[in-house]
C-alpha atoms as a PDB file:
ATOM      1  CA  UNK A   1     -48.635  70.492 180.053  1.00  0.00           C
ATOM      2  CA  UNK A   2     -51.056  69.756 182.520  1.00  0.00           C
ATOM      3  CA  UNK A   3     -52.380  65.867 183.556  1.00  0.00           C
ATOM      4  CA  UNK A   4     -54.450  65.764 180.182  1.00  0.00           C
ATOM      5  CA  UNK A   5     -51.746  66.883 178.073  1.00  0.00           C
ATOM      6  CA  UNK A   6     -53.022  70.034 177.144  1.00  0.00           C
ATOM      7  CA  UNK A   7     -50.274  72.911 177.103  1.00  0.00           C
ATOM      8  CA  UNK A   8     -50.928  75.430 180.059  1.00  0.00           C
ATOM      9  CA  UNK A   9     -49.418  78.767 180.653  1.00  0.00           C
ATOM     10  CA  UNK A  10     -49.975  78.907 184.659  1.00  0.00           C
ATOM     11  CA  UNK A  11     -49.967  76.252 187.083  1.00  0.00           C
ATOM     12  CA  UNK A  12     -52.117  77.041 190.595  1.00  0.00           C
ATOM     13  CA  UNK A  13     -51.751  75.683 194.063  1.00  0.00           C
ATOM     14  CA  UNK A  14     -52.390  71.542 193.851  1.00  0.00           C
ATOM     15  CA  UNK A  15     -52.217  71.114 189.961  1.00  0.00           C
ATOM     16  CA  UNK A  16     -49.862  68.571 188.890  1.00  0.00           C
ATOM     17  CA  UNK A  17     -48.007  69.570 185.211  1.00  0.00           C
ATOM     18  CA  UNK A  18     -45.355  68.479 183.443  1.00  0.00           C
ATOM     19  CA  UNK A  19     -42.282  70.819 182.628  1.00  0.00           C
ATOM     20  CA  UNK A  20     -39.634  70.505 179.431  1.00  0.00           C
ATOM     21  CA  UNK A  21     -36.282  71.996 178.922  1.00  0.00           C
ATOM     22  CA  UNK A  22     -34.767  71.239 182.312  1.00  0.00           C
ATOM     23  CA  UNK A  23     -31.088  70.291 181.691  1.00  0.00           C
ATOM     24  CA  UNK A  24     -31.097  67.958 184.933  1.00  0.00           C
ATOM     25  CA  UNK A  25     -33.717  65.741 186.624  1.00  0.00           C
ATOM     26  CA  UNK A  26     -34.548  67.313 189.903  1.00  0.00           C
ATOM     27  CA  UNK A  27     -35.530  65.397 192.901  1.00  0.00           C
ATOM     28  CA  UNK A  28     -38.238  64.956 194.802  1.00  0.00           C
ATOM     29  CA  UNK A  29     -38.431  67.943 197.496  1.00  0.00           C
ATOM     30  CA  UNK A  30     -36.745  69.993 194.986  1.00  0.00           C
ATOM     31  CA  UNK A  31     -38.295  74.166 194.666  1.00  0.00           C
ATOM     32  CA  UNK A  32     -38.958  75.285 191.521  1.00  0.00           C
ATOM     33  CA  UNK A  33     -38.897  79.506 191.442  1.00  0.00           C
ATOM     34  CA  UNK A  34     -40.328  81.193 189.238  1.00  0.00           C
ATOM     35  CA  UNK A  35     -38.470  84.204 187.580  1.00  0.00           C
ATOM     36  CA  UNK A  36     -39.182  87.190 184.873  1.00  0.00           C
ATOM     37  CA  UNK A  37     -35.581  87.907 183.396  1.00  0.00           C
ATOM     38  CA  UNK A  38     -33.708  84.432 182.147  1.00  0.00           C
ATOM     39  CA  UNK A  39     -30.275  85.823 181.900  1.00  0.00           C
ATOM     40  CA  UNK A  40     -30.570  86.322 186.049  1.00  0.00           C
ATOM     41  CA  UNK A  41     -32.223  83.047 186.569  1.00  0.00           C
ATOM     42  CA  UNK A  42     -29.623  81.234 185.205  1.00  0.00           C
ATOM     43  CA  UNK A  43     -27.136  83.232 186.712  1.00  0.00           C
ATOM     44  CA  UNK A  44     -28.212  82.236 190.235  1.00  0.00           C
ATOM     45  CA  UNK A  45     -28.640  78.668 188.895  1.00  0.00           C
ATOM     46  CA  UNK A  46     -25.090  78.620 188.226  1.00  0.00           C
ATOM     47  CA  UNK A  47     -23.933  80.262 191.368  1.00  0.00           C
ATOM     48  CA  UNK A  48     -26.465  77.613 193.544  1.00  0.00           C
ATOM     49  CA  UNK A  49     -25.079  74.958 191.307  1.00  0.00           C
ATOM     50  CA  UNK A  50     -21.574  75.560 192.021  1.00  0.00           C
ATOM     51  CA  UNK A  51     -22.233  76.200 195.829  1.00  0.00           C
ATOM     52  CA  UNK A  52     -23.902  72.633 195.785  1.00  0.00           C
ATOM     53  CA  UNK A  53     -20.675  71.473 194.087  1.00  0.00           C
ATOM     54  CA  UNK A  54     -18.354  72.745 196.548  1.00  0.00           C
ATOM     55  CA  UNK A  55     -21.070  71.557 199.630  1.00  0.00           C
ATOM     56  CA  UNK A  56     -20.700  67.749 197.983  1.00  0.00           C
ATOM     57  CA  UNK A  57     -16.918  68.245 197.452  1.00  0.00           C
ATOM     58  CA  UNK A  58     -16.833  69.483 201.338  1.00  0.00           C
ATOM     59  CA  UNK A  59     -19.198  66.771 202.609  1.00  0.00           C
ATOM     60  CA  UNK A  60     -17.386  63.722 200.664  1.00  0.00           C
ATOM     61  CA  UNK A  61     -14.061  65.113 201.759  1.00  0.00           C
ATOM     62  CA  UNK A  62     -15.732  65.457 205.711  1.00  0.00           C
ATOM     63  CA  UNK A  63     -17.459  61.608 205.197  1.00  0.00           C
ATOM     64  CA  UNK A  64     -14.124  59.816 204.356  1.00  0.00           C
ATOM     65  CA  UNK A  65     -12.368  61.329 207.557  1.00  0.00           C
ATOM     66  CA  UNK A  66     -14.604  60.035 209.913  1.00  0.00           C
ATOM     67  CA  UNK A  67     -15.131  56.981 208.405  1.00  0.00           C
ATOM     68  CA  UNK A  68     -11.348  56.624 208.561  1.00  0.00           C
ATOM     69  CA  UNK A  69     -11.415  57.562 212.241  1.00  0.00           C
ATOM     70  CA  UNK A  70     -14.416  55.505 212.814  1.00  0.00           C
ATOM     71  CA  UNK A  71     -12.556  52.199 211.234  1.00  0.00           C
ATOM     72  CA  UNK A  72      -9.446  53.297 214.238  1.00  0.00           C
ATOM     73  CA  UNK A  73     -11.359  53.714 216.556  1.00  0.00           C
ATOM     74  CA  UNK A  74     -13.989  50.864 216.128  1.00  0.00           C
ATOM     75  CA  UNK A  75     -10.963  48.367 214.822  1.00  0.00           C
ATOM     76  CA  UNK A  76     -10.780  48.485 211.798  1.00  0.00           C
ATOM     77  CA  UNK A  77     -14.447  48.646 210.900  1.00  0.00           C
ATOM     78  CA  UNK A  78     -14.497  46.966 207.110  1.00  0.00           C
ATOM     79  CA  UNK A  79     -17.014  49.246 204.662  1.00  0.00           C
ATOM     80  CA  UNK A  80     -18.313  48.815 201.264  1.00  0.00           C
ATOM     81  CA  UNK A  81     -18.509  52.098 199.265  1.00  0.00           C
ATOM     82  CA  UNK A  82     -21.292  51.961 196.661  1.00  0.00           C
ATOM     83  CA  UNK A  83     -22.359  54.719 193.349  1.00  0.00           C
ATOM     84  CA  UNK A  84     -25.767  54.182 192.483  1.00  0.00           C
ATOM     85  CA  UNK A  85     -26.592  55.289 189.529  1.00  0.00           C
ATOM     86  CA  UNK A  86     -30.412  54.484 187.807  1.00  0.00           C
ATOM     87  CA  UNK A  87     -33.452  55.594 185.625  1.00  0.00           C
ATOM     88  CA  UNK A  88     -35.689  56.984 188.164  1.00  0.00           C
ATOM     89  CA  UNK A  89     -35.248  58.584 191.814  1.00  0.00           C
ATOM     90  CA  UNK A  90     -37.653  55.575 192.639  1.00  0.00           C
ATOM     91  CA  UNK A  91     -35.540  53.411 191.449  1.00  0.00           C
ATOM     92  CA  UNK A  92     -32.375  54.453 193.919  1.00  0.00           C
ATOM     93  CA  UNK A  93     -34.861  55.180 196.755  1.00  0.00           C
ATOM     94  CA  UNK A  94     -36.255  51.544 196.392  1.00  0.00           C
ATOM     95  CA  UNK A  95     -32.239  50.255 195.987  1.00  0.00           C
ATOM     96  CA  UNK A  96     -31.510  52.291 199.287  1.00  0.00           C
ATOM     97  CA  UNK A  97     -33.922  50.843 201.254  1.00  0.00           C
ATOM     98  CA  UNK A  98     -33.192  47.341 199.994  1.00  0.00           C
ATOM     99  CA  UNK A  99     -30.012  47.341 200.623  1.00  0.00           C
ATOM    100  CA  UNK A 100     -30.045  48.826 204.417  1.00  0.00           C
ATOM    101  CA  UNK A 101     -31.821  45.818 204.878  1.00  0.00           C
ATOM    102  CA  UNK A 102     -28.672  43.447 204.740  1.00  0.00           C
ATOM    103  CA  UNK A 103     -26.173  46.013 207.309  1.00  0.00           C
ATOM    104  CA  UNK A 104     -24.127  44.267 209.816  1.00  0.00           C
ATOM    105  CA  UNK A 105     -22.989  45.079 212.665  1.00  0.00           C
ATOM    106  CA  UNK A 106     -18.986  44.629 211.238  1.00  0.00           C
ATOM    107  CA  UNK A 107     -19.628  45.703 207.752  1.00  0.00           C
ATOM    108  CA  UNK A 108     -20.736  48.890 206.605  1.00  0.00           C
ATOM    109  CA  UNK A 109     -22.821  49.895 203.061  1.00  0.00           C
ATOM    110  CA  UNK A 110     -21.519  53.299 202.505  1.00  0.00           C
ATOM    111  CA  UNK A 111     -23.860  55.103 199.541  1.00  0.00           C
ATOM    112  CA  UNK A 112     -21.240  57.996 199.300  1.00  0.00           C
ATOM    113  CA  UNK A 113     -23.275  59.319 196.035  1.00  0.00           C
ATOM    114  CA  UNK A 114     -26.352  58.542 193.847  1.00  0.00           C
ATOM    115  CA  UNK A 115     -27.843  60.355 190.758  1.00  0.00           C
ATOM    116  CA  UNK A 116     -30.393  59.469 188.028  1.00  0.00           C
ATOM    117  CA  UNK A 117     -29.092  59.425 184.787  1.00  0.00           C
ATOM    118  CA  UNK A 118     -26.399  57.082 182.644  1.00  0.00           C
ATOM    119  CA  UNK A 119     -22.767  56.535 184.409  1.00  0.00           C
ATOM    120  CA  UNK A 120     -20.592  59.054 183.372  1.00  0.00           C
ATOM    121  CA  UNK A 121     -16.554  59.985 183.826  1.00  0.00           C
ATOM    122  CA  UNK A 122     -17.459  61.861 186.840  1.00  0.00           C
ATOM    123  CA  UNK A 123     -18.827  58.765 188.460  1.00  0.00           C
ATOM    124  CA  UNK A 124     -15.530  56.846 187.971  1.00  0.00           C
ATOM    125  CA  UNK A 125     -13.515  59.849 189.277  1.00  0.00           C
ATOM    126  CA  UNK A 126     -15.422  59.663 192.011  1.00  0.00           C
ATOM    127  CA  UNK A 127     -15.223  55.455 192.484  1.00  0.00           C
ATOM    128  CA  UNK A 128     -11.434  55.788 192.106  1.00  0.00           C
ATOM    129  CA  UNK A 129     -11.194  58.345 194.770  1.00  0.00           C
ATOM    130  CA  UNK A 130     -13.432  56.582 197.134  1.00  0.00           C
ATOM    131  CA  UNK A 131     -12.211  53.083 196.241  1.00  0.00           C
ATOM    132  CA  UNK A 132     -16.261  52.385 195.454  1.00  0.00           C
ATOM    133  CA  UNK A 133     -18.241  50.455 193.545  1.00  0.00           C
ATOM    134  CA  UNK A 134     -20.984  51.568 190.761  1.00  0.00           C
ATOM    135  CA  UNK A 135     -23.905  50.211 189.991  1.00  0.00           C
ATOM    136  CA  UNK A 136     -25.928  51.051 187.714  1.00  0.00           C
ATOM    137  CA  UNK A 137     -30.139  50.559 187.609  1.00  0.00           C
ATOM    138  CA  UNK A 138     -31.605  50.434 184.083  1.00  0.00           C
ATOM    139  CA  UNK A 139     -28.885  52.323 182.668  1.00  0.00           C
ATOM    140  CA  UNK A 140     -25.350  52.195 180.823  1.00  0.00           C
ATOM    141  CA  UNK A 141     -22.072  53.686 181.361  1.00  0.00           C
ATOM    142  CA  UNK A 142     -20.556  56.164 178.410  1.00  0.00           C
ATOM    143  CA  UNK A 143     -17.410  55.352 176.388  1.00  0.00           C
ATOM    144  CA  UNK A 144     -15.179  58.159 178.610  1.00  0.00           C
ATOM    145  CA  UNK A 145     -16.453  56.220 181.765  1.00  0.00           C
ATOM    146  CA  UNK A 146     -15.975  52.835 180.394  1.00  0.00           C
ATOM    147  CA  UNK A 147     -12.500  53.830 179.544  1.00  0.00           C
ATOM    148  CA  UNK A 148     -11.193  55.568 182.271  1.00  0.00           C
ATOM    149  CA  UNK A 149     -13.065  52.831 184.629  1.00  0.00           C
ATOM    150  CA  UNK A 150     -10.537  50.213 182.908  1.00  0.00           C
ATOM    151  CA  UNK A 151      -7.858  52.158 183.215  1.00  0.00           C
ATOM    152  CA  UNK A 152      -8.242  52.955 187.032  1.00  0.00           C
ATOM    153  CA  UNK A 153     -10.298  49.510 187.715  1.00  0.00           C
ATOM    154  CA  UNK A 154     -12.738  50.909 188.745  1.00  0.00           C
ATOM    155  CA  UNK A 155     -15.604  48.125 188.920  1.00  0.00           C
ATOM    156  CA  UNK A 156     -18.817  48.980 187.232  1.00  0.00           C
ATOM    157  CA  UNK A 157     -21.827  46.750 187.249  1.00  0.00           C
ATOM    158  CA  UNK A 158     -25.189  47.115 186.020  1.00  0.00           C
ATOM    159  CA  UNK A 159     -28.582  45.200 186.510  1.00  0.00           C
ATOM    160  CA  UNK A 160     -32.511  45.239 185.673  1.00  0.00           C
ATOM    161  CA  UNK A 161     -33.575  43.682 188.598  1.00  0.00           C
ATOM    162  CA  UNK A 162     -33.424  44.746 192.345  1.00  0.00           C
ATOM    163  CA  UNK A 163     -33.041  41.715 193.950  1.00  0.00           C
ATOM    164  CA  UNK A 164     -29.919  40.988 191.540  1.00  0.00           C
ATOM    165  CA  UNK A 165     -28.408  44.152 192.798  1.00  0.00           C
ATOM    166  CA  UNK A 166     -28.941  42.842 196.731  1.00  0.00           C
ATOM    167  CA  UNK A 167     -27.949  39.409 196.310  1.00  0.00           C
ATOM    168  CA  UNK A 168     -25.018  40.082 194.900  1.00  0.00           C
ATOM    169  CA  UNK A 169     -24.021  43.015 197.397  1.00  0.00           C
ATOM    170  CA  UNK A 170     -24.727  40.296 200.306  1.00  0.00           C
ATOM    171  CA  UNK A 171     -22.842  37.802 198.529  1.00  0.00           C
ATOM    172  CA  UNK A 172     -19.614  40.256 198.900  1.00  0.00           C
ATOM    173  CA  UNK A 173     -20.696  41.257 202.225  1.00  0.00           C
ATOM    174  CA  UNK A 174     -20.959  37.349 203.436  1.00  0.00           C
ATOM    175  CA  UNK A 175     -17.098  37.264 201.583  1.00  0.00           C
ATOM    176  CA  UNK A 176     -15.903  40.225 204.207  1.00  0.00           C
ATOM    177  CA  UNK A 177     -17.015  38.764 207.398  1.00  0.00           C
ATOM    178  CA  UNK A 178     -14.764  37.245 209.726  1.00  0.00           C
ATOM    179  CA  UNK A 179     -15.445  33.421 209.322  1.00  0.00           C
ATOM    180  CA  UNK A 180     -16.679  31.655 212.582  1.00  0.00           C
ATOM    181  CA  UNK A 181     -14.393  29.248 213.689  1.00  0.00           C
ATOM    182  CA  UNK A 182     -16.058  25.798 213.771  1.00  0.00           C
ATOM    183  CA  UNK A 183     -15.312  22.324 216.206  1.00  0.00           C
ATOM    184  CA  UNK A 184     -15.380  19.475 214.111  1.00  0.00           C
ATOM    185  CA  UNK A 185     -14.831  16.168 215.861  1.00  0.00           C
ATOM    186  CA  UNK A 186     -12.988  13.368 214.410  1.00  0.00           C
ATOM    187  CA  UNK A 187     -12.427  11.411 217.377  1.00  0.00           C
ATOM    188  CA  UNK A 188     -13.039   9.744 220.510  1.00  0.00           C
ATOM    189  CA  UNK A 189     -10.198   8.299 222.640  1.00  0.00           C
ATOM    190  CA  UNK A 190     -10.018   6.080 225.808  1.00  0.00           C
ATOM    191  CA  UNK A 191      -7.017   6.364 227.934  1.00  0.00           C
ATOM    192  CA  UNK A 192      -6.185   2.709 228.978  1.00  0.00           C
ATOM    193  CA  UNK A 193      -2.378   3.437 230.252  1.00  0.00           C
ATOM    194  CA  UNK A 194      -0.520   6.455 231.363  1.00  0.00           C
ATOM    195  CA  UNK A 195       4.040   5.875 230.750  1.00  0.00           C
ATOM    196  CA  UNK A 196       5.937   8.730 232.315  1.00  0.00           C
ATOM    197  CA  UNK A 197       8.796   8.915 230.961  1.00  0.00           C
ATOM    198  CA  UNK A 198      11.531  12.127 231.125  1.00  0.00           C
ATOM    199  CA  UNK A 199       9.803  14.653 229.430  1.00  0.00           C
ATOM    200  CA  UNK A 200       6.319  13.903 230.677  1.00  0.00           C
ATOM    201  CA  UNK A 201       3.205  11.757 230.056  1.00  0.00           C
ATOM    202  CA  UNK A 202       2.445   9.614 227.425  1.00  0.00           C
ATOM    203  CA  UNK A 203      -1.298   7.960 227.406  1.00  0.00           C
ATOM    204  CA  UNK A 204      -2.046   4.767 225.925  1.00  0.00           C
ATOM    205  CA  UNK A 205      -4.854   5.012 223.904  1.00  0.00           C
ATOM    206  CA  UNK A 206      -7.707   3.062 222.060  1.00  0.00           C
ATOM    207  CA  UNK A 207      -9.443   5.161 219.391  1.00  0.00           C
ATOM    208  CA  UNK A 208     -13.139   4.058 219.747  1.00  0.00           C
ATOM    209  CA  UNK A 209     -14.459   6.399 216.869  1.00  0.00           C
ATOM    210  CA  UNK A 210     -13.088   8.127 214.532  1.00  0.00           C
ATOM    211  CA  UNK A 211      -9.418   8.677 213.431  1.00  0.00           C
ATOM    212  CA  UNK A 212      -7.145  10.557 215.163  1.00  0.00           C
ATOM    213  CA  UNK A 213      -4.312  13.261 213.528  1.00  0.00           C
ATOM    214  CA  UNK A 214      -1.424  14.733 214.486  1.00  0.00           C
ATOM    215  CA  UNK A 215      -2.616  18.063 213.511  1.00  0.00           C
ATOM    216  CA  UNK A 216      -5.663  17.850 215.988  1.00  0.00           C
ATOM    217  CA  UNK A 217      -7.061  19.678 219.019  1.00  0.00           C
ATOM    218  CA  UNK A 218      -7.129  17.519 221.985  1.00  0.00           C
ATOM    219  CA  UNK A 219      -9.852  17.758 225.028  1.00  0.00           C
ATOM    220  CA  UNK A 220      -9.230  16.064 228.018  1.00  0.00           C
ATOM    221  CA  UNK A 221     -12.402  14.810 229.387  1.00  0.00           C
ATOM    222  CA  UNK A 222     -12.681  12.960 233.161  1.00  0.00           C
ATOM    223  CA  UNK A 223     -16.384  12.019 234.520  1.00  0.00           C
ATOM    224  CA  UNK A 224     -18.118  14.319 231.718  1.00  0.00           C
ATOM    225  CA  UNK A 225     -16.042  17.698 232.780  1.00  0.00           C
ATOM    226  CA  UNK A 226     -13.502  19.463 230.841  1.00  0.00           C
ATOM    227  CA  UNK A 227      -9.949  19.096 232.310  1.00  0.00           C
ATOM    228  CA  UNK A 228      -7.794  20.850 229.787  1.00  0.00           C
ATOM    229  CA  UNK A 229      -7.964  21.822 226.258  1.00  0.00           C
ATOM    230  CA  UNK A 230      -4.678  21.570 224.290  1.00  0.00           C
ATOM    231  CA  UNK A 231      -2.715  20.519 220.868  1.00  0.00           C
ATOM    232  CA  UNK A 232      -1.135  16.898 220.504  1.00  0.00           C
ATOM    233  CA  UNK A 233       2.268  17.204 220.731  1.00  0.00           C
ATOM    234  CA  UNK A 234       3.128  13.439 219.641  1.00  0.00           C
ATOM    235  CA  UNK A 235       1.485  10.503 218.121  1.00  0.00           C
ATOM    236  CA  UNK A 236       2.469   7.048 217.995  1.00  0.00           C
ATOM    237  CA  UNK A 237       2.069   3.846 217.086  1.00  0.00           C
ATOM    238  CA  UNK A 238       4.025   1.478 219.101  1.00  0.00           C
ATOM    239  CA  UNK A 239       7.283   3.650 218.642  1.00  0.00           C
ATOM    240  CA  UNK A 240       6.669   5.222 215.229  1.00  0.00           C
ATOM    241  CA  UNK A 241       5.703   8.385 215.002  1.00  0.00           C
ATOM    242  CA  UNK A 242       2.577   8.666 212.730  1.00  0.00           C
ATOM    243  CA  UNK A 243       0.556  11.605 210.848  1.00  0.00           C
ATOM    244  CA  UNK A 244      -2.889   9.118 212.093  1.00  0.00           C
ATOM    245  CA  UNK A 245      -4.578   6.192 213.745  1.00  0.00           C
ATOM    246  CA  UNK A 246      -7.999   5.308 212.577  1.00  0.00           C
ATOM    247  CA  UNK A 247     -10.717   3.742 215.107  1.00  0.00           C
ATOM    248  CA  UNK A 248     -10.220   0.606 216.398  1.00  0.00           C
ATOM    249  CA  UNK A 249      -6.595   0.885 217.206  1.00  0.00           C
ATOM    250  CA  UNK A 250      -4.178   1.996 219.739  1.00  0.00           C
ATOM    251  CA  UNK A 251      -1.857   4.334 219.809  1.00  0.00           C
ATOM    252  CA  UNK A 252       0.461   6.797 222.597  1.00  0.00           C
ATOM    253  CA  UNK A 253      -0.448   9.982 222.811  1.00  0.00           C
ATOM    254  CA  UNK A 254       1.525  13.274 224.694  1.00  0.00           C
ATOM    255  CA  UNK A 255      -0.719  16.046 225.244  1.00  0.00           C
ATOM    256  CA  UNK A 256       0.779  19.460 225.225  1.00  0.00           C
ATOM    257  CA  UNK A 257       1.809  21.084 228.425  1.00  0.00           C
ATOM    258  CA  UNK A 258      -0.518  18.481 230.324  1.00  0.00           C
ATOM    259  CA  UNK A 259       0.623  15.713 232.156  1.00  0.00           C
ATOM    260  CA  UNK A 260      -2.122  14.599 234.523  1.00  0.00           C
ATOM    261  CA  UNK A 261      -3.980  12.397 232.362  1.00  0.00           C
ATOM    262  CA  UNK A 262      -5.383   9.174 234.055  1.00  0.00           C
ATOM    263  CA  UNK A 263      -6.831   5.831 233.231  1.00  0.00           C
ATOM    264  CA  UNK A 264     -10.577   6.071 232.277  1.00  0.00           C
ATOM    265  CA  UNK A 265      -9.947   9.733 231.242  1.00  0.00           C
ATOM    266  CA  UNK A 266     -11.412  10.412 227.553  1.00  0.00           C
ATOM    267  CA  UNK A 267     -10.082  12.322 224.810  1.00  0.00           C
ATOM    268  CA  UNK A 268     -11.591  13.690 222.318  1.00  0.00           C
ATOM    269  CA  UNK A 269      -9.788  15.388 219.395  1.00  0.00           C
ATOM    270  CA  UNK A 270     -11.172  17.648 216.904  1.00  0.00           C
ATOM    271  CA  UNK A 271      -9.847  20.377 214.003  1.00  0.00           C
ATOM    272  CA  UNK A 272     -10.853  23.908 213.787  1.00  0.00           C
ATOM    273  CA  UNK A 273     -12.489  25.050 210.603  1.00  0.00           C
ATOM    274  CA  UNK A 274     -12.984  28.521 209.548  1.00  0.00           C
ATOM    275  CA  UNK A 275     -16.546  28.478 208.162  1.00  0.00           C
ATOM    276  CA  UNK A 276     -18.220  31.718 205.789  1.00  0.00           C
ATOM    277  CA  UNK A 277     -20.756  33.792 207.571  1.00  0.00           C
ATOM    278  CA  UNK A 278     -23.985  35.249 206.518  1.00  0.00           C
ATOM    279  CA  UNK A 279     -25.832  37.815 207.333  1.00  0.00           C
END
């Protein structure tokens, strides 16, 4: 059929017509040829079509090994394998580029395979091998895939909106990244006394903000530089050992593995959180 819908026998150079009867949807770039005998057309269909099979089975096989050397010898390099499967080879082109939008430098998108058309068993053979993910664009799984997907867990997810599919792919992403670690300050200290005793130094402290734990960091501070950066290794109060001491009182405190600590010098501690990244 040509662009008016009228049925044509012959189509010239630059004429745009429709074709029926293909088993598959070919892509864009794709060569149609044109043949006389039908028997030998599909012949060489079949031969093409298994070459491309054993080409895709070759070039998955030839991905995974260097992405498994590439993890050694980048360290470990964490990847996300996705399936995209949707309605139109629009569709996965304008997923594609969407989603190379969100790479990072420490995780990797990995599209290993993408057709148009519903999600079949192959898809989840494919996902199980590859430890991927599927997702599907404006179309459905089968029963075999749906199946065989539960009983490999194999995850399958499906949308009708693109910017459903890239939020949640970031969202994951943002979940694989090494969290920054974060300073959070809980307290300021002044050092009014310094007691040596046997096993070291033990500073006499007024907390004038915050509250002060046992679990903390510790900074040693003297005239605005950074002496030494350490754990606390005991708290006190009077001679109790305590778990805190809020602001306003005083307290002895032994720095680990530092014993110059002077009057005047300032302390402040502070805990280390692990905070999620984004990309």
């Amino acid at each position: 059929y040509n662009d008016q819908g009228v049925e044509v026998h012959k189509c010239l150079p630059g004429e745009a017509v429709e074709i029926i009867g293909l088993e598959e949807v070919p892509l864009a770039g794709d060569q149609l040829v044109v043949m006389e005998d039908l028997s030998l057309a599909r012949s060489i269909a079949n031969q093409r079509k298994d070459k491309h099979r054993a080409t895709q089975r070759m070039n998955r096989a030839r991905v995974t090994l260097e992405n498994l050397y590439s993890q050694i010898d980048q360290g470990e390099v964490k990847e996300v394998a996705l399936i995209i499967k949707a309605d139109t080879q629009g569709s996965i082109e304008a997923l594609r580029d969407k989603l190379k939008e969100i790479q990072h430098d420490e995780v990797k998108i990995n599209i290993i395979h993408t057709g148009v058309g519903g999600i079949n068993i192959s898809d989840v053979q494919l996902a199980d091998a590859s430890n991927a993910i599927i997702i599907g664009f404006y179309v459905t799984a089968d029963t075999e895939a749906v199946s065989l997907a539960q009983e490999r867990n194999v995850e399958i997810r499906t949308y009708q909106v693109i910017y459903q599919v890239v939020d949640e792919v970031k969202a994951a992403l943002e979940g694989m990244l090494e969290p920054e670690l974060k300073e959070v300050e809980t307290a300021r200290i002044e050092v009014r006394e310094v007691f040596k005793i046997k096993s070291g130094t033990i500073a006499g402290c007024y907390v004038k903000q915050g509250k002060v734990e046992r679990s903390n960091k510790i900074r040693v501070v003297r005239n605005n530089v950074v002496l030494y950066d350490s754990s606390i290794e005991s708290l006190k109060r009077f001679k109790d050992d305590v778990k805190e001491v809020k602001e306003g009182f005083e307290c002895g405190i032994k720095i680990q593995n530092f014993n110059d600590i002077k009057v005047g010098d300032e302390l402040i501690a502070y805990r280390v959180e692990k905070v999620a990244r984004t990309l």
